[in-house]
C-alpha atoms as a PDB file:
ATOM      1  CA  UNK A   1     -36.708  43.658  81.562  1.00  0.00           C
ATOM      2  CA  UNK A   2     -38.486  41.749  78.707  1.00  0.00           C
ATOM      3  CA  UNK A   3     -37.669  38.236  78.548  1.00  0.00           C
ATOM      4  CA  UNK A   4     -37.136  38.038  75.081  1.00  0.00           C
ATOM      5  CA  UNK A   5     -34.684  41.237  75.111  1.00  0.00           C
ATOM      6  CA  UNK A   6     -32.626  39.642  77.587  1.00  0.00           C
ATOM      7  CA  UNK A   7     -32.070  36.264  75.520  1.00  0.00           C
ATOM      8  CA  UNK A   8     -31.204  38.485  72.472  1.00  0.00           C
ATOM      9  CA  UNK A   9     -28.212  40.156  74.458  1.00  0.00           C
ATOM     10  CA  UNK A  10     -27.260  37.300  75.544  1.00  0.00           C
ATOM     11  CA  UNK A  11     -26.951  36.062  72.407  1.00  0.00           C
ATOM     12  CA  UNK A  12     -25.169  39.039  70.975  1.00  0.00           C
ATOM     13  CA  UNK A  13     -22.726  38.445  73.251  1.00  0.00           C
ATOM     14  CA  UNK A  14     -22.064  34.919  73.061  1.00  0.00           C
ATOM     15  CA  UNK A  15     -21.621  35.621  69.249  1.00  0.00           C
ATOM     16  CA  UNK A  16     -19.196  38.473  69.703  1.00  0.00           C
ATOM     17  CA  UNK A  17     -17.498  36.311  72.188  1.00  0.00           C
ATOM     18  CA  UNK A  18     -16.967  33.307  69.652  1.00  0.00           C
ATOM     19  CA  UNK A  19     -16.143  35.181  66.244  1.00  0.00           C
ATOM     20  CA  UNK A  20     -12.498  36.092  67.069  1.00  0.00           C
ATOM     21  CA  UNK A  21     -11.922  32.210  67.341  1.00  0.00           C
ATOM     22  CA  UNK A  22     -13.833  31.329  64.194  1.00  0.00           C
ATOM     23  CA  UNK A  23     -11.675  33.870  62.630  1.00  0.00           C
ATOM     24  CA  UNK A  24      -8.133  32.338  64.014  1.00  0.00           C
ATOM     25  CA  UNK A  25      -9.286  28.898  62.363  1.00  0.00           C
ATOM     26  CA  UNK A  26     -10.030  29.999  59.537  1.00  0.00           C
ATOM     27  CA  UNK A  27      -5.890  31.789  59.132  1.00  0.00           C
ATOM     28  CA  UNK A  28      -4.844  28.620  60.701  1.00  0.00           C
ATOM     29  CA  UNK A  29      -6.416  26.788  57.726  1.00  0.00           C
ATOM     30  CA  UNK A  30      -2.845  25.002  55.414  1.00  0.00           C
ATOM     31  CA  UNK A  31      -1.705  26.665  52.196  1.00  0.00           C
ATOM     32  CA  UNK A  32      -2.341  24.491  49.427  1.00  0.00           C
ATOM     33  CA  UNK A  33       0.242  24.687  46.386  1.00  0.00           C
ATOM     34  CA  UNK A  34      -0.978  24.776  42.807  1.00  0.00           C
ATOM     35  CA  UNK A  35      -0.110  22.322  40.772  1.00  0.00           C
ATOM     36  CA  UNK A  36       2.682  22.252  38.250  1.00  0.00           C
ATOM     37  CA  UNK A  37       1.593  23.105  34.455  1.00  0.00           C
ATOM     38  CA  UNK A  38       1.255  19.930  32.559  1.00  0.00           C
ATOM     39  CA  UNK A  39       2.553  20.432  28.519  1.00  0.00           C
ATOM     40  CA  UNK A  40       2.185  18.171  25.756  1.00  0.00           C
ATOM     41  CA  UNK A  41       5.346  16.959  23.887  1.00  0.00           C
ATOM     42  CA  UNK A  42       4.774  15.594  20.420  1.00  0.00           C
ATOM     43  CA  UNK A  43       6.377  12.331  20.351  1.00  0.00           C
ATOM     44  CA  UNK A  44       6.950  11.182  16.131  1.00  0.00           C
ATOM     45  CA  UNK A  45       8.308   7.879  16.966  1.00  0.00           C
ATOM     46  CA  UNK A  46       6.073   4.671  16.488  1.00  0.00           C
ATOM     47  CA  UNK A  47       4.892   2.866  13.177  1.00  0.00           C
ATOM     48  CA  UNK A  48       2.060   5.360  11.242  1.00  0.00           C
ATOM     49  CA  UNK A  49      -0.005   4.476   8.075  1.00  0.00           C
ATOM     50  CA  UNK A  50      -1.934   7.145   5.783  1.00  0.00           C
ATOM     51  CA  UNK A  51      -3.632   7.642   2.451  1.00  0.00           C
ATOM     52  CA  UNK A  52      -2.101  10.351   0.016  1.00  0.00           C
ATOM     53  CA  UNK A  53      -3.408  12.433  -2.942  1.00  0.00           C
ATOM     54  CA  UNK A  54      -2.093  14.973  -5.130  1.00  0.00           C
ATOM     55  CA  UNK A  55      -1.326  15.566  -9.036  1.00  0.00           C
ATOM     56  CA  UNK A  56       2.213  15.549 -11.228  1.00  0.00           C
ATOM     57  CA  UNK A  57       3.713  16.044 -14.414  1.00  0.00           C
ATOM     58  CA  UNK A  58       6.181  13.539 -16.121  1.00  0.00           C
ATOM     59  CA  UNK A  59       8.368  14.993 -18.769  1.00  0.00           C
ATOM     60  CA  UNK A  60       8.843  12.411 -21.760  1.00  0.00           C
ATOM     61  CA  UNK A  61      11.298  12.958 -24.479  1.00  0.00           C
ATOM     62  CA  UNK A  62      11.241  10.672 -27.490  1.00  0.00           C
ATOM     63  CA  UNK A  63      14.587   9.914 -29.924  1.00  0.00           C
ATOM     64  CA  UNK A  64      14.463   7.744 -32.787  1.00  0.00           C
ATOM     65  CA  UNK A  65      17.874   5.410 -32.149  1.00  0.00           C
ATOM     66  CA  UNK A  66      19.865   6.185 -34.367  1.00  0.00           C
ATOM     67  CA  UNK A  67      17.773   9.128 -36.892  1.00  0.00           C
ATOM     68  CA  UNK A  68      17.081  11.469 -34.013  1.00  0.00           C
ATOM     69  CA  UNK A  69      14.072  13.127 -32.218  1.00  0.00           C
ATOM     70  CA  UNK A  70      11.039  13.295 -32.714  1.00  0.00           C
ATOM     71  CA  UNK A  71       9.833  15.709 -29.447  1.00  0.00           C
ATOM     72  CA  UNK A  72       8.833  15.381 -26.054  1.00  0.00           C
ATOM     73  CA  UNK A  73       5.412  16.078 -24.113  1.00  0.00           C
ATOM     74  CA  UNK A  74       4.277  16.420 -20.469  1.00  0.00           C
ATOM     75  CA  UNK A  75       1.768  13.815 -18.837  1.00  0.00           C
ATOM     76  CA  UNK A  76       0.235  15.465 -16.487  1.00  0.00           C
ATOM     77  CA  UNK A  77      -2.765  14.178 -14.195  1.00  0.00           C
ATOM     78  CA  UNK A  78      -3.657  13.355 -10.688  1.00  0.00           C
ATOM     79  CA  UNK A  79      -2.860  10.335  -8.275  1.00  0.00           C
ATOM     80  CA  UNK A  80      -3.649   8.646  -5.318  1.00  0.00           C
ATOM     81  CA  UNK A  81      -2.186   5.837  -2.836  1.00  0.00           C
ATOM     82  CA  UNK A  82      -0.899   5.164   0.472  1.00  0.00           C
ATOM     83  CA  UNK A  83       2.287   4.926   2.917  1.00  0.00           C
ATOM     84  CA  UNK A  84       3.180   3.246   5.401  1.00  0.00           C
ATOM     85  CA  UNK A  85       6.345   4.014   7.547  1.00  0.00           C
ATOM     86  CA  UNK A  86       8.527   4.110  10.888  1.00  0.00           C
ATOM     87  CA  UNK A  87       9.980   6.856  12.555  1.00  0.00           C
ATOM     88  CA  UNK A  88      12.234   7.449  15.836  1.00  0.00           C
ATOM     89  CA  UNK A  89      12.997  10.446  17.468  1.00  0.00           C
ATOM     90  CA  UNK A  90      16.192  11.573  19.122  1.00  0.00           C
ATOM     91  CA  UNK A  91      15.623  15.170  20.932  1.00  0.00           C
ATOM     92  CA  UNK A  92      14.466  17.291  18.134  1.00  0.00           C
ATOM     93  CA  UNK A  93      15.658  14.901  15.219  1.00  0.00           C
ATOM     94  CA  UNK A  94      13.331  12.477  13.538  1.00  0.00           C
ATOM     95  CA  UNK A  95      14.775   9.571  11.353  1.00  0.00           C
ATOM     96  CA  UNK A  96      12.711   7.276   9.338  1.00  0.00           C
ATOM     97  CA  UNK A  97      11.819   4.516   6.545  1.00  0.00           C
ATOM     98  CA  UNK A  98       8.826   4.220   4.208  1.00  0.00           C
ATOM     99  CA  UNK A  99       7.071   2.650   1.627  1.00  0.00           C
ATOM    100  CA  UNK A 100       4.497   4.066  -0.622  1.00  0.00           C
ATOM    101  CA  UNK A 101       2.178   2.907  -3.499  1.00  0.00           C
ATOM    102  CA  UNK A 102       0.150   5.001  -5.848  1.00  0.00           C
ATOM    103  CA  UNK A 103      -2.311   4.591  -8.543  1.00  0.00           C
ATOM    104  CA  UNK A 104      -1.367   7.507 -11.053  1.00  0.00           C
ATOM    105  CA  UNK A 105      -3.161   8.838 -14.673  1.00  0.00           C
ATOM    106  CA  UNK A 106      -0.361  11.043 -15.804  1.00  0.00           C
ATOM    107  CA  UNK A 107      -0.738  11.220 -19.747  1.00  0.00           C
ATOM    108  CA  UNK A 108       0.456  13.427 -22.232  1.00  0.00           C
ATOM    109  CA  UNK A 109       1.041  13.327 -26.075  1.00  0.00           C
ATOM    110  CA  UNK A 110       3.061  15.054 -28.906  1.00  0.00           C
ATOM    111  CA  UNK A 111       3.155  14.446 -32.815  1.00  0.00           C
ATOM    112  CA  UNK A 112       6.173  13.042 -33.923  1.00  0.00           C
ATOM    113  CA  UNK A 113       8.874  15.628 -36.028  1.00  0.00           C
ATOM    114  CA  UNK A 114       9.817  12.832 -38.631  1.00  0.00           C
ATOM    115  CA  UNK A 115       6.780  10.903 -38.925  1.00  0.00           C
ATOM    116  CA  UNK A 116       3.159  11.203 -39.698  1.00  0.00           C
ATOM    117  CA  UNK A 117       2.531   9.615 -36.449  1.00  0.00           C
ATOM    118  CA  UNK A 118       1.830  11.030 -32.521  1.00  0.00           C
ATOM    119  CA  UNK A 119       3.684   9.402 -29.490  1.00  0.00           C
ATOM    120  CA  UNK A 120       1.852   8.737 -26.451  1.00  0.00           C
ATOM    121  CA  UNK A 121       3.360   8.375 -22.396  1.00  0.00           C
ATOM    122  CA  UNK A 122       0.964   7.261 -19.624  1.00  0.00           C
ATOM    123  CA  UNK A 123       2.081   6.827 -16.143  1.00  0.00           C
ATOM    124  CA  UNK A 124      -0.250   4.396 -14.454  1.00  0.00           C
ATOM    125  CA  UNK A 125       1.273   3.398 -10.853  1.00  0.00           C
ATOM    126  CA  UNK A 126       4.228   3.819  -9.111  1.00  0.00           C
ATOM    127  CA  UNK A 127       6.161   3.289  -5.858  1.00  0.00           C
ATOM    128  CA  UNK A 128       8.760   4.563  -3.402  1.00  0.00           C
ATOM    129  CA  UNK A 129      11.086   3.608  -0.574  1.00  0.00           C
ATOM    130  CA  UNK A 130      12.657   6.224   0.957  1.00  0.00           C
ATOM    131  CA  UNK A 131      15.061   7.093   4.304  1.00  0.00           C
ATOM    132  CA  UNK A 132      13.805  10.547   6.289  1.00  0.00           C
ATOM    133  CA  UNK A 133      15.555  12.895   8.269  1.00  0.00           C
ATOM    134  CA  UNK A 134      13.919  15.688   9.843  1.00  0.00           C
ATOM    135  CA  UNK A 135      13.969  18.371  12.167  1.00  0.00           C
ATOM    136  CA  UNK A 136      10.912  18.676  14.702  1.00  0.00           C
ATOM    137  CA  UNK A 137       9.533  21.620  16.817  1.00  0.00           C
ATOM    138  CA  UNK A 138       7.110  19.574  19.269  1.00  0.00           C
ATOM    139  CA  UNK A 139       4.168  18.939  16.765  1.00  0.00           C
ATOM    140  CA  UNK A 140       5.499  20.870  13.823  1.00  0.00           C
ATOM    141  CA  UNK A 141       8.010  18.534  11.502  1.00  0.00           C
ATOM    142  CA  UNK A 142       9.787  18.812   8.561  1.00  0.00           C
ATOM    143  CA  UNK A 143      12.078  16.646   6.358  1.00  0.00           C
ATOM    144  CA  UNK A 144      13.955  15.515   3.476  1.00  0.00           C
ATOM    145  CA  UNK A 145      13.769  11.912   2.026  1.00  0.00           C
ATOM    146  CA  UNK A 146      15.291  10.063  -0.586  1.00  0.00           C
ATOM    147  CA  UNK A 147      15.765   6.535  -1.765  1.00  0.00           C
ATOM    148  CA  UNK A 148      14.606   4.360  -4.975  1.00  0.00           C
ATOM    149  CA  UNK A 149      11.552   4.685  -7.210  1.00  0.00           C
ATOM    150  CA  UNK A 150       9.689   2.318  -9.385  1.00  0.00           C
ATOM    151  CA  UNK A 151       6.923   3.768 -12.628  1.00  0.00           C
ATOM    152  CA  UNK A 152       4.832   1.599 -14.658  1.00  0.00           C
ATOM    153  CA  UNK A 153       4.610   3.130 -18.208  1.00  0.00           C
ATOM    154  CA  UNK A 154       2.248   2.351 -21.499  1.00  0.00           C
ATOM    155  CA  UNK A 155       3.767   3.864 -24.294  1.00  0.00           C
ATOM    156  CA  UNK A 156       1.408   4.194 -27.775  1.00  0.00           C
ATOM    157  CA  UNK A 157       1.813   5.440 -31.434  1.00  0.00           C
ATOM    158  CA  UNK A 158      -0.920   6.320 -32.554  1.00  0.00           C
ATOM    159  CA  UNK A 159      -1.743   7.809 -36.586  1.00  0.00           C
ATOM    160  CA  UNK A 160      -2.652  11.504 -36.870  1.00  0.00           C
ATOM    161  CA  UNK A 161      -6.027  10.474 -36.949  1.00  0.00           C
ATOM    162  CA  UNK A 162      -6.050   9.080 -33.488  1.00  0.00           C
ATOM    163  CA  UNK A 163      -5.930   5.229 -34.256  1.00  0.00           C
ATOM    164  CA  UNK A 164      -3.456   3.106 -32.391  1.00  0.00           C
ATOM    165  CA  UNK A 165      -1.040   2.099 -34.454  1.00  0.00           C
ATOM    166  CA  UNK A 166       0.961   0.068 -31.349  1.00  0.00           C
ATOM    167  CA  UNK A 167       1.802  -0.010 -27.786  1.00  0.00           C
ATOM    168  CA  UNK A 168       4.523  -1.518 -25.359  1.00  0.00           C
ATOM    169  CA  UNK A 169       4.612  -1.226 -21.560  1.00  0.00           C
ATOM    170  CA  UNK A 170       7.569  -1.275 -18.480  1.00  0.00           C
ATOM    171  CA  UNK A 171       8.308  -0.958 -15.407  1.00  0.00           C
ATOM    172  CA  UNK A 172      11.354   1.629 -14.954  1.00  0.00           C
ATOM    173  CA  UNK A 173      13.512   2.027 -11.698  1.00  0.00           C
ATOM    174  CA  UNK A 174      15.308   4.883 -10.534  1.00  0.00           C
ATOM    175  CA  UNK A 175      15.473   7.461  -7.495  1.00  0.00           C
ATOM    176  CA  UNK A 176      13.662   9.763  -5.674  1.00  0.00           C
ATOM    177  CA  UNK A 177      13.931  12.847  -3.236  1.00  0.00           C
ATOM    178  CA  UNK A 178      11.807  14.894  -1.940  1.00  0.00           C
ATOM    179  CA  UNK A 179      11.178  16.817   1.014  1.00  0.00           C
ATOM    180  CA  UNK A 180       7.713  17.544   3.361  1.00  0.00           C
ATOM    181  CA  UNK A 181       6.261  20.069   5.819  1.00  0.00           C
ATOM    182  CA  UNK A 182       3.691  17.655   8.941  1.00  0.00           C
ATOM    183  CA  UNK A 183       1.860  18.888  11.227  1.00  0.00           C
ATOM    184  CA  UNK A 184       0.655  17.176  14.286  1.00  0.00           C
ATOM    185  CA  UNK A 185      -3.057  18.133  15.012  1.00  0.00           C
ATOM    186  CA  UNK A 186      -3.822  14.870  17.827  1.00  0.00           C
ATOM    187  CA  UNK A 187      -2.048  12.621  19.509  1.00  0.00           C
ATOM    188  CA  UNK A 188      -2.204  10.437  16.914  1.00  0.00           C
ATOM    189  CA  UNK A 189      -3.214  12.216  13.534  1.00  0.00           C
ATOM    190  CA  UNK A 190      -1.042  14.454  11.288  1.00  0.00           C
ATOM    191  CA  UNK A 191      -1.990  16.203   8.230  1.00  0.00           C
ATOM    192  CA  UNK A 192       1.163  17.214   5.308  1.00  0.00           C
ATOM    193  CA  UNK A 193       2.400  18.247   2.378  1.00  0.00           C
ATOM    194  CA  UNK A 194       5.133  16.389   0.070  1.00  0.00           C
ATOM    195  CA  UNK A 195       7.031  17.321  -2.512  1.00  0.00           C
ATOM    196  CA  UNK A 196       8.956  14.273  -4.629  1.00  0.00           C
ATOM    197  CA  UNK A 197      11.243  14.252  -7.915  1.00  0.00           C
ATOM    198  CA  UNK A 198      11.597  11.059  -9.305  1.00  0.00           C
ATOM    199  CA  UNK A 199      15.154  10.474 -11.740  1.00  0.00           C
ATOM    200  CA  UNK A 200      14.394   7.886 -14.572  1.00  0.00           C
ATOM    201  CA  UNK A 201      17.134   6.489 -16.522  1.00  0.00           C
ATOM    202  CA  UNK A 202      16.498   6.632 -20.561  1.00  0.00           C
ATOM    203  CA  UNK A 203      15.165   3.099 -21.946  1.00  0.00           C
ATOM    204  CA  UNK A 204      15.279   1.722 -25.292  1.00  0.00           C
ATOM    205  CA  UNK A 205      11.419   0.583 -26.118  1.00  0.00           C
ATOM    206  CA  UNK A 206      10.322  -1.325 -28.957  1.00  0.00           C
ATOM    207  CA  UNK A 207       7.006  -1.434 -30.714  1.00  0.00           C
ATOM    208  CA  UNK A 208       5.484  -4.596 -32.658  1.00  0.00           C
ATOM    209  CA  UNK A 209       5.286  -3.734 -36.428  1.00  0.00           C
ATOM    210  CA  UNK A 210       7.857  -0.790 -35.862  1.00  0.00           C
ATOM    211  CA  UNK A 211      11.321  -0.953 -37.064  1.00  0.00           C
ATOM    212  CA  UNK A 212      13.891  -0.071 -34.625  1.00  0.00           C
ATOM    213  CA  UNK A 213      13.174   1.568 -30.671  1.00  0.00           C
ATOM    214  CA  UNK A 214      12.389   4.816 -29.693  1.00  0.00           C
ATOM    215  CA  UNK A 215      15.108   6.168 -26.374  1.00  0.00           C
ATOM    216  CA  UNK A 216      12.597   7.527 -24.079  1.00  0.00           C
ATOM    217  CA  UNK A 217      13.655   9.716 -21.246  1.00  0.00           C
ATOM    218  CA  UNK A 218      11.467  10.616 -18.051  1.00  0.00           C
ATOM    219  CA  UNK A 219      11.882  12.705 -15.119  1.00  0.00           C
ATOM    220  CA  UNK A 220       8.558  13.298 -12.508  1.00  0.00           C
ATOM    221  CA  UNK A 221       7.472  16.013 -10.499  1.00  0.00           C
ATOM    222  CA  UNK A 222       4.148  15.879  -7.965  1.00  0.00           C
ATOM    223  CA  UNK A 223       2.884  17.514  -5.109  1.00  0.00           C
ATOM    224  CA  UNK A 224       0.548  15.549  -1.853  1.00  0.00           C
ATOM    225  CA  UNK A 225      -1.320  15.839   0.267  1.00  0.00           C
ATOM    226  CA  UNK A 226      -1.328  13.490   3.106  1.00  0.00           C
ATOM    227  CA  UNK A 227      -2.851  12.021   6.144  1.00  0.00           C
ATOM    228  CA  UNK A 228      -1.207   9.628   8.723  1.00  0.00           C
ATOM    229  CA  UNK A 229      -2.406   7.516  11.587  1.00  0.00           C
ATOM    230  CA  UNK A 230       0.545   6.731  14.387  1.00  0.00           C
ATOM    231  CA  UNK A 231       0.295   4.096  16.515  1.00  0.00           C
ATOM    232  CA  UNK A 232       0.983   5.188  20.317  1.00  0.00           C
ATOM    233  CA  UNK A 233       0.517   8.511  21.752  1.00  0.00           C
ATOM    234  CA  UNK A 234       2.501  12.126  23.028  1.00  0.00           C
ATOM    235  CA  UNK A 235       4.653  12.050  25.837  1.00  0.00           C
ATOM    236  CA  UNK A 236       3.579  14.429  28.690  1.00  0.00           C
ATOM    237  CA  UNK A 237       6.605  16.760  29.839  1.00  0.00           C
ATOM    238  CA  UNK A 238       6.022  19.588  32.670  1.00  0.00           C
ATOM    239  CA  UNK A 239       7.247  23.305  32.658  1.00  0.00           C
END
């Protein structure tokens, strides 16, 4: 026989011989589990600061003390400002406190009904602290607020030709609620909507070169947008 044939059948053998064991280590090789799934849990707790935009109307209504009224207007415009806040969470309930600022042009005018004259209401600035409670379905939140308000105002009479005949200025306090939609989109970014009312108490303003005040009375609606940083991260829960 060939030499070569004969060290190819004995290799065929020796192969044939082996593979059965190759084949037994390979079974006897440990199952490995897969891991568990890992979820992220929104966590809202932690200090957060943001910027804010949006636009509002103020309604003004202006009496003459003691003759009667004269009309009322909306100032309307746009604003923008910043918050700054805490929140803690307890299961799916979210508590918190805040502070907000904004720079504001609502403005708005009507001509007086007893005098040749038109009245003027600008809302320049304004500010709110407020308590939160809301409800929170892992990065999805929403909540109601309310707490105490604060409006700078210029006030103006001006002729029916447009000069300014005089002006006086305040800063009113009263309350606020309100109530917001947030939405988690990172660990440490969220992206909402607000909705506030602000209650303003009527005021007794005076003018230089006027005789007696005018009772102005102002309520404010607006609408944000806003973005907020938090400071600390998600917790990570498993299923």
């Amino acid at each position: 026989m060939n030499k070569n044939l004969l060290l190819a059948a004995v290799s065929l053998v020796a192969l044939s011989a082996t593979a059965p064991a190759l084949a037994a280590d390979l079974a006897a090789r440990p199952y490995t589990k897969a891991p568990a799934m890992v979820a992220t849990i929104y966590d809202w707790s932690g200090f957060y600061i943001g910027i804010n935009g949006g636009g509002g109307s103020s309604h003004a209504t202006w009496d003459f003390v003691g003759v009667g009224r004269e009309g009322s207007h909306d100032a309307t415009g746009g604003t923008v400002g910043g918050q700054i806040g805490y929140r803690w969470q307890s299961g799916q309930w979210v508590f918190g406190v805040e502070g907000q600022g904004n720079w504001a042009d609502f403005s708005g005018d009507n001509a007086s009904a007893l005098f040749a004259t038109n009245n003027r209401t600008k809302i320049d600035a304004f500010g709110l602290i407020t308590g939160q409670v809301g409800y929170a379905w892992n990065n999805v939140l929403i909540y109601v607020k309310g707490g105490a308000a604060v409006v700078s105002n210029k006030y103006e009479i001006s002729s029916t030709a447009g000069a300014l005949l005089s002006s006086s200025s305040d800063s009113r306090w009263g309350g606020t609620v309100g109530a917001g939609l947030e939405y988690g989109f990172a660990p440490n970014w969220s992206v909402g909507v607000e909705y506030n009312h602000i209650f303003l108490s009527d005021k007794d303003v005076t003018f230089a070169g006027f005789a007696g005040s005018e009772r102005i009375r102002q309520d404010v609606d607006m609408g944000l947008v806003r973005l907020n940083y938090k400071f600390g991260g998600p917790l990570i829960g498993r299923y």
